[in-house]
Protein backbone atom coordinates (compact mmCIF):
# COMPACT_ATOMS: atom_id res chain seq x y z
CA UNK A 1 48.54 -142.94 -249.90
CA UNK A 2 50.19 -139.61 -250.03
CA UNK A 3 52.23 -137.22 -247.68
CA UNK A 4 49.39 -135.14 -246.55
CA UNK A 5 47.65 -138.48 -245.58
CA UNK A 6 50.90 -139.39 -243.30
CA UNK A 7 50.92 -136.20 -241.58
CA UNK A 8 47.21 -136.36 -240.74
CA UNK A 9 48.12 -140.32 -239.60
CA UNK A 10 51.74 -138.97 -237.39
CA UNK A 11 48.66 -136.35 -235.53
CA UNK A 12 46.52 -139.01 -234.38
CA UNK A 13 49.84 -141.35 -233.63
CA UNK A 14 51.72 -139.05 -231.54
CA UNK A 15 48.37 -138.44 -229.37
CA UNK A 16 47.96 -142.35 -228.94
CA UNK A 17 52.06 -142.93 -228.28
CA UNK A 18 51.67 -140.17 -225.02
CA UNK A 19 49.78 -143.00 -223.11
CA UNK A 20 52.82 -144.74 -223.61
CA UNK A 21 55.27 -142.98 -221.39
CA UNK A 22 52.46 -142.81 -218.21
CA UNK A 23 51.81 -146.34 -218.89
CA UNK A 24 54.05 -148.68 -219.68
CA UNK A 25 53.11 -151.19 -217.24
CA UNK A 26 50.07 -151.82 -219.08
CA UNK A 27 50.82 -151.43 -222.62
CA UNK A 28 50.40 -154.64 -224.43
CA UNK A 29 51.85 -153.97 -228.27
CA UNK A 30 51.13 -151.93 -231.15
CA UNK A 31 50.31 -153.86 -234.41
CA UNK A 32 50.20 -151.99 -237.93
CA UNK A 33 49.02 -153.72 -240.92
CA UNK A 34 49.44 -151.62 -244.31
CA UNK A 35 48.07 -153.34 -247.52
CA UNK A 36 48.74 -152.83 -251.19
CA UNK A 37 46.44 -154.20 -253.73
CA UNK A 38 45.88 -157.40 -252.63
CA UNK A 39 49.10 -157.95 -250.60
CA UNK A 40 49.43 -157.42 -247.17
CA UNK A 41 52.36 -156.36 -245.25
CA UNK A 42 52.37 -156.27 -240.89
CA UNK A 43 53.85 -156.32 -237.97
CA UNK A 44 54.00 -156.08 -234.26
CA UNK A 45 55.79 -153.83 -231.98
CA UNK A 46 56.87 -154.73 -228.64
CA UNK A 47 58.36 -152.95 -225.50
CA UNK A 48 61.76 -153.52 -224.39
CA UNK A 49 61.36 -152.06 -220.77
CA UNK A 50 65.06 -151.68 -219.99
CA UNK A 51 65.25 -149.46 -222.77
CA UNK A 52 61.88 -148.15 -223.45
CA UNK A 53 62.21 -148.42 -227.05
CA UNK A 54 59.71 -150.76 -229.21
CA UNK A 55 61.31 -153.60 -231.08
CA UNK A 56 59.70 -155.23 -234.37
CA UNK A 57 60.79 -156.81 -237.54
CA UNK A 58 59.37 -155.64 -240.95
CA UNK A 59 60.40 -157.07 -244.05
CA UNK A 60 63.06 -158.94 -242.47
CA UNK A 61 64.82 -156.10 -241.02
CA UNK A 62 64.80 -155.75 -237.64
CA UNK A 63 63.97 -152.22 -235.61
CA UNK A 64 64.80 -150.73 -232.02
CA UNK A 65 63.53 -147.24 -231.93
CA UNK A 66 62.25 -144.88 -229.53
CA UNK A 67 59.00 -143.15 -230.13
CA UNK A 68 59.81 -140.38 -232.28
CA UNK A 69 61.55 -143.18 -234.14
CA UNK A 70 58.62 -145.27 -234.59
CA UNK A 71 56.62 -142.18 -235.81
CA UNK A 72 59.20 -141.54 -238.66
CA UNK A 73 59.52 -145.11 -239.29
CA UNK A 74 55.34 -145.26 -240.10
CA UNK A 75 54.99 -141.88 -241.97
CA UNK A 76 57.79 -142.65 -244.26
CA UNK A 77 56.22 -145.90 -245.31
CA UNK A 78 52.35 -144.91 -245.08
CA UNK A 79 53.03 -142.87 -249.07
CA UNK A 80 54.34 -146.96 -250.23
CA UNK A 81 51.13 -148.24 -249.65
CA UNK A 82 47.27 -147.82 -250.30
CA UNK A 83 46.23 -148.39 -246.96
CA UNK A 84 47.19 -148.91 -243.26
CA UNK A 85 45.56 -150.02 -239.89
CA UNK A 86 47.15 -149.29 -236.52
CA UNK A 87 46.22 -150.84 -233.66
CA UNK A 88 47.80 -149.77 -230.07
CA UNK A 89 46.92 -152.20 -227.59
CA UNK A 90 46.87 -151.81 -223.55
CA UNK A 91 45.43 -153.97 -221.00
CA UNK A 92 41.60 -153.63 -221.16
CA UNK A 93 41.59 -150.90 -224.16
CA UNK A 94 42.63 -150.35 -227.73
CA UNK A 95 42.93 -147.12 -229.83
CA UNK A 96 42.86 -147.94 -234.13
CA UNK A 97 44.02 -145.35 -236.69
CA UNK A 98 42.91 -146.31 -240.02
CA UNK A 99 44.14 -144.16 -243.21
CA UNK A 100 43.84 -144.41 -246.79
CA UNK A 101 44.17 -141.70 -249.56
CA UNK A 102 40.85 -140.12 -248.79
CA UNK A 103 41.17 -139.56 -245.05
CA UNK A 104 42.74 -140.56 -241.36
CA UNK A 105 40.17 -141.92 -239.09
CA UNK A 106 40.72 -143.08 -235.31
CA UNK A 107 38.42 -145.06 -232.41
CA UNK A 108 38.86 -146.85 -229.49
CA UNK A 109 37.66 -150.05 -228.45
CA UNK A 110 37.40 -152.24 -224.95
CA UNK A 111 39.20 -155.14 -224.25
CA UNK A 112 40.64 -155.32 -227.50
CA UNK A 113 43.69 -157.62 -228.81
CA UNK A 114 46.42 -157.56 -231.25
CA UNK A 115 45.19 -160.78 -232.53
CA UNK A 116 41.50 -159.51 -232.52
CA UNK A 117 38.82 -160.49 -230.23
CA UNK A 118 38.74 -164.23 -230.19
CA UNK A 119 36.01 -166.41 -229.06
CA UNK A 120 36.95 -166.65 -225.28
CA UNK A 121 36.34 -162.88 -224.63
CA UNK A 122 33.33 -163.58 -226.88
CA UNK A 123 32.05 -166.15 -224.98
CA UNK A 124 29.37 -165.43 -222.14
CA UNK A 125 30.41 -167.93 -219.31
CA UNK A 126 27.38 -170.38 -217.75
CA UNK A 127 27.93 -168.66 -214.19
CA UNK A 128 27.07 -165.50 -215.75
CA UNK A 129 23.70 -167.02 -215.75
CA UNK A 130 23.62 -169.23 -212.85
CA UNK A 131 21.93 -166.66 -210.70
CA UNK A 132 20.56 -163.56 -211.03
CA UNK A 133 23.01 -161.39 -209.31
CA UNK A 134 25.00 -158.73 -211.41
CA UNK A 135 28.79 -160.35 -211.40
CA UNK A 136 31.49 -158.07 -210.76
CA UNK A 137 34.62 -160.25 -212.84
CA UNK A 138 32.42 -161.50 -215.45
CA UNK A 139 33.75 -164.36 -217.42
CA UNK A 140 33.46 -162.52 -221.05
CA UNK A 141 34.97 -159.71 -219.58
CA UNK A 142 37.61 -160.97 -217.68
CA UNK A 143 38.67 -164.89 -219.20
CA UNK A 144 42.17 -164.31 -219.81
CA UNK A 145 42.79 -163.88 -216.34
CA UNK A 146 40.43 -166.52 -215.03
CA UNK A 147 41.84 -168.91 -217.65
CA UNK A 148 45.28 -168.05 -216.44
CA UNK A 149 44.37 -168.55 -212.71
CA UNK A 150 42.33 -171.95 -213.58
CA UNK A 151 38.86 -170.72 -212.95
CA UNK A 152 37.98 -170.60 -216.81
CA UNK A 153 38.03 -173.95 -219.20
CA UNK A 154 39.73 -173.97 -222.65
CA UNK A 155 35.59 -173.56 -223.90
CA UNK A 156 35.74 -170.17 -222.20
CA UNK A 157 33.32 -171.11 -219.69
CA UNK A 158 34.04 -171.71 -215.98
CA UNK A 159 35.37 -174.98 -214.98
CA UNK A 160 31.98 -177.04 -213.09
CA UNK A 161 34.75 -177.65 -210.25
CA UNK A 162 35.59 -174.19 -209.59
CA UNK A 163 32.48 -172.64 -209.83
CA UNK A 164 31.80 -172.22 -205.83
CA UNK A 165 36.00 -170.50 -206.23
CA UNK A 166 34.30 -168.36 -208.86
CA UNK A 167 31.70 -166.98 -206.61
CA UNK A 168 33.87 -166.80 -203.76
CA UNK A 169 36.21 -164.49 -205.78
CA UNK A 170 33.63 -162.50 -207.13
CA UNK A 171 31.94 -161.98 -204.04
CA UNK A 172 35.54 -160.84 -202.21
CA UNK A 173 35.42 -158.07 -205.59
CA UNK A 174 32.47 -156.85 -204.57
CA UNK A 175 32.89 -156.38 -200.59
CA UNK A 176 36.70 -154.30 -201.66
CA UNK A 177 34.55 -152.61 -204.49
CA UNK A 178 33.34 -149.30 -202.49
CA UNK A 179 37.07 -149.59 -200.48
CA UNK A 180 38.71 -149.39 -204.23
CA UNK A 181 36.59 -146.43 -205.88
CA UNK A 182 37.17 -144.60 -203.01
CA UNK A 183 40.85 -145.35 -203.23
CA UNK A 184 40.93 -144.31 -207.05
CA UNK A 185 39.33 -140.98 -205.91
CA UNK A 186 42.35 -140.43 -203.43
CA UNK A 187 45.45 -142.14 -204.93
CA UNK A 188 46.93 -141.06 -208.47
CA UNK A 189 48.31 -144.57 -208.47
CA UNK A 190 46.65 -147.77 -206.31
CA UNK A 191 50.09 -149.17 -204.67
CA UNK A 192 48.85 -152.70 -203.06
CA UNK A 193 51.07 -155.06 -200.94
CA UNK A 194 49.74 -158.63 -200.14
CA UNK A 195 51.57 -160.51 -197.29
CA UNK A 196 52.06 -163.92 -197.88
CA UNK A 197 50.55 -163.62 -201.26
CA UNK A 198 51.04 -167.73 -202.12
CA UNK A 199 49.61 -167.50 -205.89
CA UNK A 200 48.62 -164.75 -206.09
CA UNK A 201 44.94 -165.42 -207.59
CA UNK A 202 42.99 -162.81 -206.15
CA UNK A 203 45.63 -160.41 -206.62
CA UNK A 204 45.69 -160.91 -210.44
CA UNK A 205 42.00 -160.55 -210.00
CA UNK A 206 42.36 -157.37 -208.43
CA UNK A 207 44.86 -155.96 -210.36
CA UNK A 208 42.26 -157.03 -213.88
CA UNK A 209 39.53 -154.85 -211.75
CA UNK A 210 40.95 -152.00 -211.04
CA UNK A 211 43.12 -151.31 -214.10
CA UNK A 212 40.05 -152.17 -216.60
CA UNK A 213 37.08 -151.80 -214.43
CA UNK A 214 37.90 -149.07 -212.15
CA UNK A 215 40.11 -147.72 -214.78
CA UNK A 216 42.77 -146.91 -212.69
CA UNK A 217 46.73 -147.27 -212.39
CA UNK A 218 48.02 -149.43 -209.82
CA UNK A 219 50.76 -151.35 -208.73
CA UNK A 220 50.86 -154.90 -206.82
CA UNK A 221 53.96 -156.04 -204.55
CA UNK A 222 53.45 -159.73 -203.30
CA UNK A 223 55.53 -161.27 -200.65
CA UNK A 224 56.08 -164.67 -199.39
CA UNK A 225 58.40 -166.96 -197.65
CA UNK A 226 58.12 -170.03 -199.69
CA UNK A 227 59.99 -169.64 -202.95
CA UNK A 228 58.07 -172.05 -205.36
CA UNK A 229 54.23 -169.38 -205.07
CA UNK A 230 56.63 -166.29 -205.80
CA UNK A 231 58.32 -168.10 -208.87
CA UNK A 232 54.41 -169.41 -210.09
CA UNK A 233 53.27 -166.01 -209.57
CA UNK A 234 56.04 -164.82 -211.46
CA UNK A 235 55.15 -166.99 -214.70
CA UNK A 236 51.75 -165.95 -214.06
CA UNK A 237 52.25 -162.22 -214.03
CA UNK A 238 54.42 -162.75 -217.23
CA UNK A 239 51.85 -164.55 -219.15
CA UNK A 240 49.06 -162.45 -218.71
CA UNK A 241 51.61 -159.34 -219.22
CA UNK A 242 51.12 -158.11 -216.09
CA UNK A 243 54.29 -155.86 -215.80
CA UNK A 244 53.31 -153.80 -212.69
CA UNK A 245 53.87 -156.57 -210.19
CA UNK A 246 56.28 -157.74 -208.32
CA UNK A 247 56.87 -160.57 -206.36
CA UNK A 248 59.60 -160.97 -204.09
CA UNK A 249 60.34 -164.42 -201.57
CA UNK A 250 61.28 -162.89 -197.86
CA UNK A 251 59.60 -162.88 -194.58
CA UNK A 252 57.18 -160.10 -193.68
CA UNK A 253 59.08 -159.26 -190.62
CA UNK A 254 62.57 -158.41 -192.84
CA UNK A 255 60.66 -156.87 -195.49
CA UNK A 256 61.30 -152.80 -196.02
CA UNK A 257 58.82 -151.20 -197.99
CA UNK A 258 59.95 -149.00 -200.43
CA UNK A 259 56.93 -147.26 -201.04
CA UNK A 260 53.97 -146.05 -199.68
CA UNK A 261 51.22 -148.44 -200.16
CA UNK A 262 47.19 -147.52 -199.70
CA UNK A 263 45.94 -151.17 -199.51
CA UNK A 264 47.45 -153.83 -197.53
CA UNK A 265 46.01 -157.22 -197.89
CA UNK A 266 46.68 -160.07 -195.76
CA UNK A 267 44.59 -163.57 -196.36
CA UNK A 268 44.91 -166.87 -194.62
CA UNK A 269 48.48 -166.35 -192.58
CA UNK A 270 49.33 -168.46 -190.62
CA UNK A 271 50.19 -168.36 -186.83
CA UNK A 272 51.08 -164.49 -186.22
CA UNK A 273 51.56 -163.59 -189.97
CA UNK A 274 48.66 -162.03 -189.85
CA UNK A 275 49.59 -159.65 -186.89
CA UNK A 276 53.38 -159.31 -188.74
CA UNK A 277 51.33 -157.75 -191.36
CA UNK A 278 48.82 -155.79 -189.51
CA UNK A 279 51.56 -154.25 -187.53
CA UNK A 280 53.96 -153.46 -190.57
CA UNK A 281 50.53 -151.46 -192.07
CA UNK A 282 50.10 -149.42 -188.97
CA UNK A 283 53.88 -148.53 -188.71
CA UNK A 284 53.93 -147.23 -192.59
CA UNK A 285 50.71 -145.42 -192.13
CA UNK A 286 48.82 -147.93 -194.80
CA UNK A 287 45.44 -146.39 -195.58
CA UNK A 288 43.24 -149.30 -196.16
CA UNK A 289 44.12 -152.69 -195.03
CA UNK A 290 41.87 -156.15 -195.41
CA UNK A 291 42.92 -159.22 -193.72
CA UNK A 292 41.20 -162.53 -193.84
CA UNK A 293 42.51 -164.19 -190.45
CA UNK A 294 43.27 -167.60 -190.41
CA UNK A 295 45.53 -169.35 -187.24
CA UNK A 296 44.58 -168.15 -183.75
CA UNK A 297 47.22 -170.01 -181.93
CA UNK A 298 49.01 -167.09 -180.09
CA UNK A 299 45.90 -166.23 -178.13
CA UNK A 300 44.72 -169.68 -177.63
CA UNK A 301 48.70 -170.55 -176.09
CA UNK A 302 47.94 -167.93 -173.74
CA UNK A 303 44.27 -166.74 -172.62
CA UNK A 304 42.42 -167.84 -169.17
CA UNK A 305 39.02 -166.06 -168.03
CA UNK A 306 38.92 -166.24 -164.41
CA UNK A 307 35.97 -168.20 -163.58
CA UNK A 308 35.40 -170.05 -167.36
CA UNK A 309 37.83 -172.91 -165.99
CA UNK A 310 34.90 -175.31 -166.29
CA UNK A 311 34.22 -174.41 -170.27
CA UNK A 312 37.60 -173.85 -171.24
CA UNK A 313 38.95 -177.08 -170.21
CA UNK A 314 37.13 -178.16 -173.34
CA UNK A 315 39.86 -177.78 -176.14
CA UNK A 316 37.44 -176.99 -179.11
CA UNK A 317 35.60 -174.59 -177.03
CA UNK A 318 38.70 -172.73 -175.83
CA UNK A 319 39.92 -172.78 -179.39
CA UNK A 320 36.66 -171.34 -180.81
CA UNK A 321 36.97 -168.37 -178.11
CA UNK A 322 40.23 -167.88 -179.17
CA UNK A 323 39.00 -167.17 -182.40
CA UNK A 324 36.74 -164.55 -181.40
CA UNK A 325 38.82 -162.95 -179.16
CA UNK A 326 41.76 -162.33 -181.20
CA UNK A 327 40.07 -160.89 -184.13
CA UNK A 328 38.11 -159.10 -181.60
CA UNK A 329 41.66 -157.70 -180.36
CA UNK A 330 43.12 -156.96 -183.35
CA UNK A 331 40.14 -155.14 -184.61
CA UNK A 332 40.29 -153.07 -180.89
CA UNK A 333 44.25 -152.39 -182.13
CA UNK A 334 43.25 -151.11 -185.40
CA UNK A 335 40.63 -148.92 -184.06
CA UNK A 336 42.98 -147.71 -181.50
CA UNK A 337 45.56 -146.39 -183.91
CA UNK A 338 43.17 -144.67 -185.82
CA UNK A 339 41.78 -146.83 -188.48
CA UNK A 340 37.25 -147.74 -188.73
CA UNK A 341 37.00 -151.39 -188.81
CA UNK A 342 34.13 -153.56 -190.05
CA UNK A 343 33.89 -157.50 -190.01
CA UNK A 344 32.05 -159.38 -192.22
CA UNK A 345 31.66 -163.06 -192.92
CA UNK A 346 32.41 -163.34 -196.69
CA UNK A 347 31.88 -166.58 -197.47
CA UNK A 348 29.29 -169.56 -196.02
CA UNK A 349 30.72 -171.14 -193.01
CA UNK A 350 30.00 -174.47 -194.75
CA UNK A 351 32.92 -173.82 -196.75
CA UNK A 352 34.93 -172.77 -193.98
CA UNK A 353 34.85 -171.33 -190.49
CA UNK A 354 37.87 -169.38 -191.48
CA UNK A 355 35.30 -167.21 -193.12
CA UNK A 356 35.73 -163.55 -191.40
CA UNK A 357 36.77 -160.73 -193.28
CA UNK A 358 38.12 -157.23 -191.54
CA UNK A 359 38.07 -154.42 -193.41
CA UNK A 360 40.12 -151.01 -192.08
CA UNK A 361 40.53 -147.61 -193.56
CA UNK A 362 42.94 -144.90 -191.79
CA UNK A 363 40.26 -141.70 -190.57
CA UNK A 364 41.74 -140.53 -187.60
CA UNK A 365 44.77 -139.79 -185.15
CA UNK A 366 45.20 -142.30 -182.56
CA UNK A 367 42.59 -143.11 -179.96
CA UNK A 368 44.85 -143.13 -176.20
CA UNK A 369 41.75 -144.11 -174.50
CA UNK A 370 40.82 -146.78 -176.42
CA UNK A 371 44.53 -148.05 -176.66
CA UNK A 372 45.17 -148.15 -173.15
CA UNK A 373 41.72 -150.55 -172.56
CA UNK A 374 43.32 -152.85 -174.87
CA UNK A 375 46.35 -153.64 -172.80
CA UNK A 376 43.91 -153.31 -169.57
CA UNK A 377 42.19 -155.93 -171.87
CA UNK A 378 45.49 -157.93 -172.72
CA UNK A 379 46.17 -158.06 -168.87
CA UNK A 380 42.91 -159.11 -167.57
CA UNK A 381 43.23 -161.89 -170.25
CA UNK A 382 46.74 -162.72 -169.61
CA UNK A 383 47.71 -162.55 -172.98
CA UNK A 384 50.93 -160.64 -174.60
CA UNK A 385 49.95 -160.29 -178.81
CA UNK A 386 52.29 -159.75 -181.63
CA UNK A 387 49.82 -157.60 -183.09
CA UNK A 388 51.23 -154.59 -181.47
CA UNK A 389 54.99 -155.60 -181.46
């Protein structure tokens, strides 16, 4: 190749290497391959974040440049050899310059990898056919992070034991997916927080749909008391090269956000976590919050209806009221301070009963009215919640 070739080549390069420095967290490597005659001589660049500079070896030299750097570094060796293919790789896209001494050409690609596309993103999963409902985390779309998570088999198709998980995932997708678009219409960057985030799965899931779905930037903070899920999610995050999370082991209540987050998540705590975390999304002004409740033992410690003596002496019964009632509450807070609130069940109840899912997007200023019939409400019931605390 000649000169003029490598200047038509450091164009195209320069335009791909901007995405670079507005999105790091999601760039994935940058291979280049340049041939001569027969031979063939590659290698792939990586990011060293503390830096920002890409590191790669090349002949047995080793490199640490910055992006100008790596520029200079491929124009001066495109005129050594007859042909090169460059391949810059982020999560869920890939952009390919291709040059020889007749001309520079360039293309993108979806869910492209250094390596190639192998035969797991090939592969079309069985549950993609089970029924006939469009799936919104498809297995050929979306198996690195299902394999990673332990929803897809080494054959690329999901495991026969996790195939109710699989739909119970998918389905969760698809009741956030109108909350999410209209997120990406408001936000230039999704911030989510998930408290008591245990492993993580769904928020790996999430964080797959709307950075290559969506097609939007976001960031994922997950907190959680117990130490061993944070370090798991950790090793997770890092094998799938998910570099815009963060996982840190504390208690909701001593946790200070350092942001501003737009979706709050909050699935399965226990006890009064999930009132910890509904109450630390109000105070920071979180604009969209889901919560999947799960313990209702504050309200069942406490309640009495005058005149249901004779029903709630029976234990299960009291504790299925209990149920109701505080969700019922908390969704009355919510509404109160300004947020519209649906419920949902989101899975069968023959999986669990713990199957409720509220849903809550900041409209409007706070509702003094409606706030004031909730502690009439918490007095008539005898009941003091954490929800509000």
């Amino acid at each position: 190749m000649n000169k003029q070739t490598a200047k038509k080549a450091e164009f195209f390069l320069q335009g791909i290497l901007g995405r670079l420095s507005d999105g790091a967290d999601f760039f994935e490597g940058v291979k280049c391959v340049f041939r001569s005659g027969t031979k063939k001589f590659e290698f792939i660049a990586d990011l060293n974040r503390e830096n920002m500079k890409l590191e790669f070896i090349f002949q047995g030299q080793r490199y640490s440049v910055d992006m100008k750097g790596f520029c200079d570094f491929v124009m001066e060796q495109i005129p050594l050899f007859d042909t090169m293919t460059l391949t810059y790789c982020e999560r869920g896209k890939g952009y390919i310059i291709e040059a020889d001494d007749r001309r520079v050409t360039t293309k993108s690609a979806d869910n492209i990898t250094l390596e190639g596309k192998g035969k797991k993103e090939q592969a079309v999963s069985a549950a993609v056919s089970m029924s006939k409902r469009e799936y919104f985390v498809r297995p050929d779309k979306a198996a690195k992070v299902l394999e990673t998570i332990g929803v897809l088999g080494q054959n690329g198709k999901v495991r026969n034991d996790m195939i109710r998980k699989y739909n119970q995932i998918d389905h969760f997708v698809e009741l956030l997916d109108p909350m999410l678009r209209q997120l990406a219409k408001e936000c230039d960057t999704i911030n989510v927080i998930d408290l008591g985030c245990g492993k993580s799965y769904l928020d790996f899931v999430l964080n797959y749909y709307i950075k290559e779905v969506i097609g939007k930037k976001c960031h994922f903070t997950g907190l959680d008391i117990n130490g061993g899920v944070i370090e798991e999610s950790r090793k997770m995050a890092a094998q799938l090269k998910y570099n815009n999370m963060d996982f840190i082991e504390t208690d909701i209540a001593d946790y200070e956000p350092d942001k501003r987050y737009d979706l709050l998540l909050t699935l399965h705590a226990c006890d009064t976590a999930t009132d910890k975390a509904l109450s630390m999304g109000i105070l920071n002004n979180v604009k969209s919050m889901v919560c999947v409740p799960c313990c209702h033992k504050e309200m069942n410690s406490q309640y009495n209806i005058e005149g249901f003596e004779d029903i709630l002496k029976h234990g299960v019964l009291k504790a299925r009221i209990a149920d109701s009632l505080t969700d019922g509450m908390r969704a009355m807070y919510l509404e109160a301070m300004g947020y519209e609130v649906s419920l949902v069940e989101y899975i069968s109840p023959l999986d669990t009963p713990k199957n409720l899912m509220m849903k809550a997007f900041l409209k409007k200023d706070k509702n003094i009215e409606k706030l004031n019939k909730f502690f009439a409400l918490e007095e008539l019931l005898g009941t003091d919640l954490s929800i509000k605390k």
